[in-house]
Protein backbone atom coordinates (compact mmCIF):
# COMPACT_ATOMS: atom_id res chain seq x y z
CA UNK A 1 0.00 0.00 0.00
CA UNK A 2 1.33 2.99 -0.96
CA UNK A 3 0.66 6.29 1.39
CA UNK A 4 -1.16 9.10 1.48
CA UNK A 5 -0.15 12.21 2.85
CA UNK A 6 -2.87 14.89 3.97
CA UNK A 7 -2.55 18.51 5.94
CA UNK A 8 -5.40 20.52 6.72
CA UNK A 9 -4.11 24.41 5.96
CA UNK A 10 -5.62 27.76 7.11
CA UNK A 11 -6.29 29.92 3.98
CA UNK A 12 -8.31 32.64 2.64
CA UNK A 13 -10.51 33.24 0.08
CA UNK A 14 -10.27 36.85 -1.51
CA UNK A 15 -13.89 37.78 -2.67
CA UNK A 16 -14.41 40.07 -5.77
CA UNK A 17 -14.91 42.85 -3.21
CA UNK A 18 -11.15 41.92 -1.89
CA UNK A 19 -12.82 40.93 1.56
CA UNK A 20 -11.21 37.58 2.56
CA UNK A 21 -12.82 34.82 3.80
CA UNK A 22 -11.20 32.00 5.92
CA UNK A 23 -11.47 28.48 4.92
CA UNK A 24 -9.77 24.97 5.79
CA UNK A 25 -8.72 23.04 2.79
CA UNK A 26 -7.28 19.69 2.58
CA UNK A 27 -3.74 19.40 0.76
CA UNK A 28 -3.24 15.95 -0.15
CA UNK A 29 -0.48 13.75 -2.08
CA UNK A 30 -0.72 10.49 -2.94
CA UNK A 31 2.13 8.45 -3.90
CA UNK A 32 0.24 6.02 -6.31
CA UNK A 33 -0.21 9.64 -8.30
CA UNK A 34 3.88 10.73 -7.77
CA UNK A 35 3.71 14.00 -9.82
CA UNK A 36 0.10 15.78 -8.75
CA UNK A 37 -0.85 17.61 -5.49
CA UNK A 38 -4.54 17.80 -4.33
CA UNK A 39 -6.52 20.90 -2.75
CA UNK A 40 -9.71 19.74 -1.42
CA UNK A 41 -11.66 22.52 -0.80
CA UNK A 42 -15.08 21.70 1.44
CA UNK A 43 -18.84 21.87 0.35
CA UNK A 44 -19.17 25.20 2.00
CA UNK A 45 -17.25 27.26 -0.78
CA UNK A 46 -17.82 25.17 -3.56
CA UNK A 47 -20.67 26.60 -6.25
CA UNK A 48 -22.91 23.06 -5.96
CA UNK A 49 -22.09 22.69 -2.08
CA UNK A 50 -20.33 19.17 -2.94
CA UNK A 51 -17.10 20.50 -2.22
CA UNK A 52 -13.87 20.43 -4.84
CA UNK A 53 -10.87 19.37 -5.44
CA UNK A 54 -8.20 21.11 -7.97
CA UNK A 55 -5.27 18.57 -9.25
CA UNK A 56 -2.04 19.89 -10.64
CA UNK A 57 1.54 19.37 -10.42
CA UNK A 58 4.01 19.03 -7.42
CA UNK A 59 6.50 20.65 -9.76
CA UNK A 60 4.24 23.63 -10.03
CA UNK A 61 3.83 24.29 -6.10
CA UNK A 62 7.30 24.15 -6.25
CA UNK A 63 8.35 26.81 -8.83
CA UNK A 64 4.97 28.63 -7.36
CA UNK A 65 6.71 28.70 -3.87
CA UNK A 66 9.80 30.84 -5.65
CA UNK A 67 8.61 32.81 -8.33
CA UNK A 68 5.22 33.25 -10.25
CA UNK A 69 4.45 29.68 -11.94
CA UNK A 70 1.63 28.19 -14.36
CA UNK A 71 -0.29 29.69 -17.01
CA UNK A 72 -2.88 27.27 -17.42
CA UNK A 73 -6.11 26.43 -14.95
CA UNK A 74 -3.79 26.66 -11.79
CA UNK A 75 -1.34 29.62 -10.94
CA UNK A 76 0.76 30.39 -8.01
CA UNK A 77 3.29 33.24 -7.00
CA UNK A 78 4.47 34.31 -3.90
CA UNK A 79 2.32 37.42 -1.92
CA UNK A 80 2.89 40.05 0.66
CA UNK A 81 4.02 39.12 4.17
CA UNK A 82 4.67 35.11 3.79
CA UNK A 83 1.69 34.70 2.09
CA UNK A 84 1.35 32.36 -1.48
CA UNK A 85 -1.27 33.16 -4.03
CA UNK A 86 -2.66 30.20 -5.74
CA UNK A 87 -5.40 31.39 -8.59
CA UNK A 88 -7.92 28.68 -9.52
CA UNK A 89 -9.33 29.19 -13.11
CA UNK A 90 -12.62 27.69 -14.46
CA UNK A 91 -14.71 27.89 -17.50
CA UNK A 92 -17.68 29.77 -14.79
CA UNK A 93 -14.77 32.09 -13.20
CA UNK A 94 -11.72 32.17 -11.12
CA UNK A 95 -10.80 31.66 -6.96
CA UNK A 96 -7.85 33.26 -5.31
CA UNK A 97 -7.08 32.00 -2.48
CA UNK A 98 -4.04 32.96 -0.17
CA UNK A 99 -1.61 30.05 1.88
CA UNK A 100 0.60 30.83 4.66
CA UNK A 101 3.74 30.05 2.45
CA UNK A 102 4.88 28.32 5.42
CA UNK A 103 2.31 25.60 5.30
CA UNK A 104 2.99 25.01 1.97
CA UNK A 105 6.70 24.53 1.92
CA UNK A 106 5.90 21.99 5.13
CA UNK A 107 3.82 19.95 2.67
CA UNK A 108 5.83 19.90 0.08
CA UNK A 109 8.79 18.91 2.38
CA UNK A 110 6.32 16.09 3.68
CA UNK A 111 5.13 14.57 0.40
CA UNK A 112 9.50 14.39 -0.74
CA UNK A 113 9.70 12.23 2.44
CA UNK A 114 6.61 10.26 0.35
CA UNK A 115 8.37 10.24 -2.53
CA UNK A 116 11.70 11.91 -3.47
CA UNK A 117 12.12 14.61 -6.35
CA UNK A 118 13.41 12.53 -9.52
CA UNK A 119 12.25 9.18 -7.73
CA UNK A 120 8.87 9.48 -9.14
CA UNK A 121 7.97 5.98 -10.79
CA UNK A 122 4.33 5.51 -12.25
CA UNK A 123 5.43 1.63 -11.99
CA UNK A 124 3.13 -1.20 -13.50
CA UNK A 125 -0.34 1.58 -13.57
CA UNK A 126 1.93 3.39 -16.34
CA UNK A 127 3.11 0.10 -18.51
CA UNK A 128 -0.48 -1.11 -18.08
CA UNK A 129 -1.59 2.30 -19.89
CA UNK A 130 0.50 2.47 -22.21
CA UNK A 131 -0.32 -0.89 -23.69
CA UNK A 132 -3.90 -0.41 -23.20
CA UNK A 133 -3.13 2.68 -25.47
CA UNK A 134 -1.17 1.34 -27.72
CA UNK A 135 -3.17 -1.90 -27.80
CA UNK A 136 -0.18 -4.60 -29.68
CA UNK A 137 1.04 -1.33 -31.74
């Protein structure tokens, strides 16, 4: 069995009026997905009240932590007064939502104990898709 890491983080989400509300999402890595980080966000603040969850790369936190990083559905840059800036974009709008940078850094530290930079290995789910894909090619 291969684990699953998952912090609870403090964070706030900046309303198109710029007031900021506080919320409790979930990051979460799994190490049977090596390269993706999870933000489960609760019912609460999501638009159906089912709650969310936003997938994208453990590389990207990473650069995100340093310097502005991503232009796609997910982007994060460093903010004001140890604070990190992670934009959610959707085809109905966008959420910003501000980390203690702190936090983040300690999860991302966590999930290398998980699995190390570079040792990332997809192991027999990525052979099995690949000849699934390529079906006897």
């Amino acid at each position: 069995m291969r684990p699953v890491l998952e912090q609870p983080v403090r964070a706030r989400l900046v309303t198109p009026g710029y007031l900021e509300l506080p919320i409790r999402p979930t990051l979460r890595y799994d190490a049977t997905e090596p390269f993706a980080v999870h933000v489960d966000f609760p019912a609460r603040v999501s638009a159906d009240e089912n709650g969310v969850t936003w997938t994208f790369a453990r590389s990207l936190l990473e650069e995100g932590l340093a310097a502005a990083a991503g232009i796609g559905d997910v982007r994060i840059r460093p903010g004001e007064r140890s604070r990190t800036v992670i934009e959610f974009h959707a085809g109905h709008g966008m959420a910003v939502i501000r980390f203690g940078t702190a936090s983040l850094r300690r999860f991302l530290q966590r999930s290398y104990a998980v699995v190390e930079p570079g040792r990332e290995d997809l192991g027999p789910e990525l052979d099995h898709g690949l000849t699934s894909l390529l079906d006897g090619v």
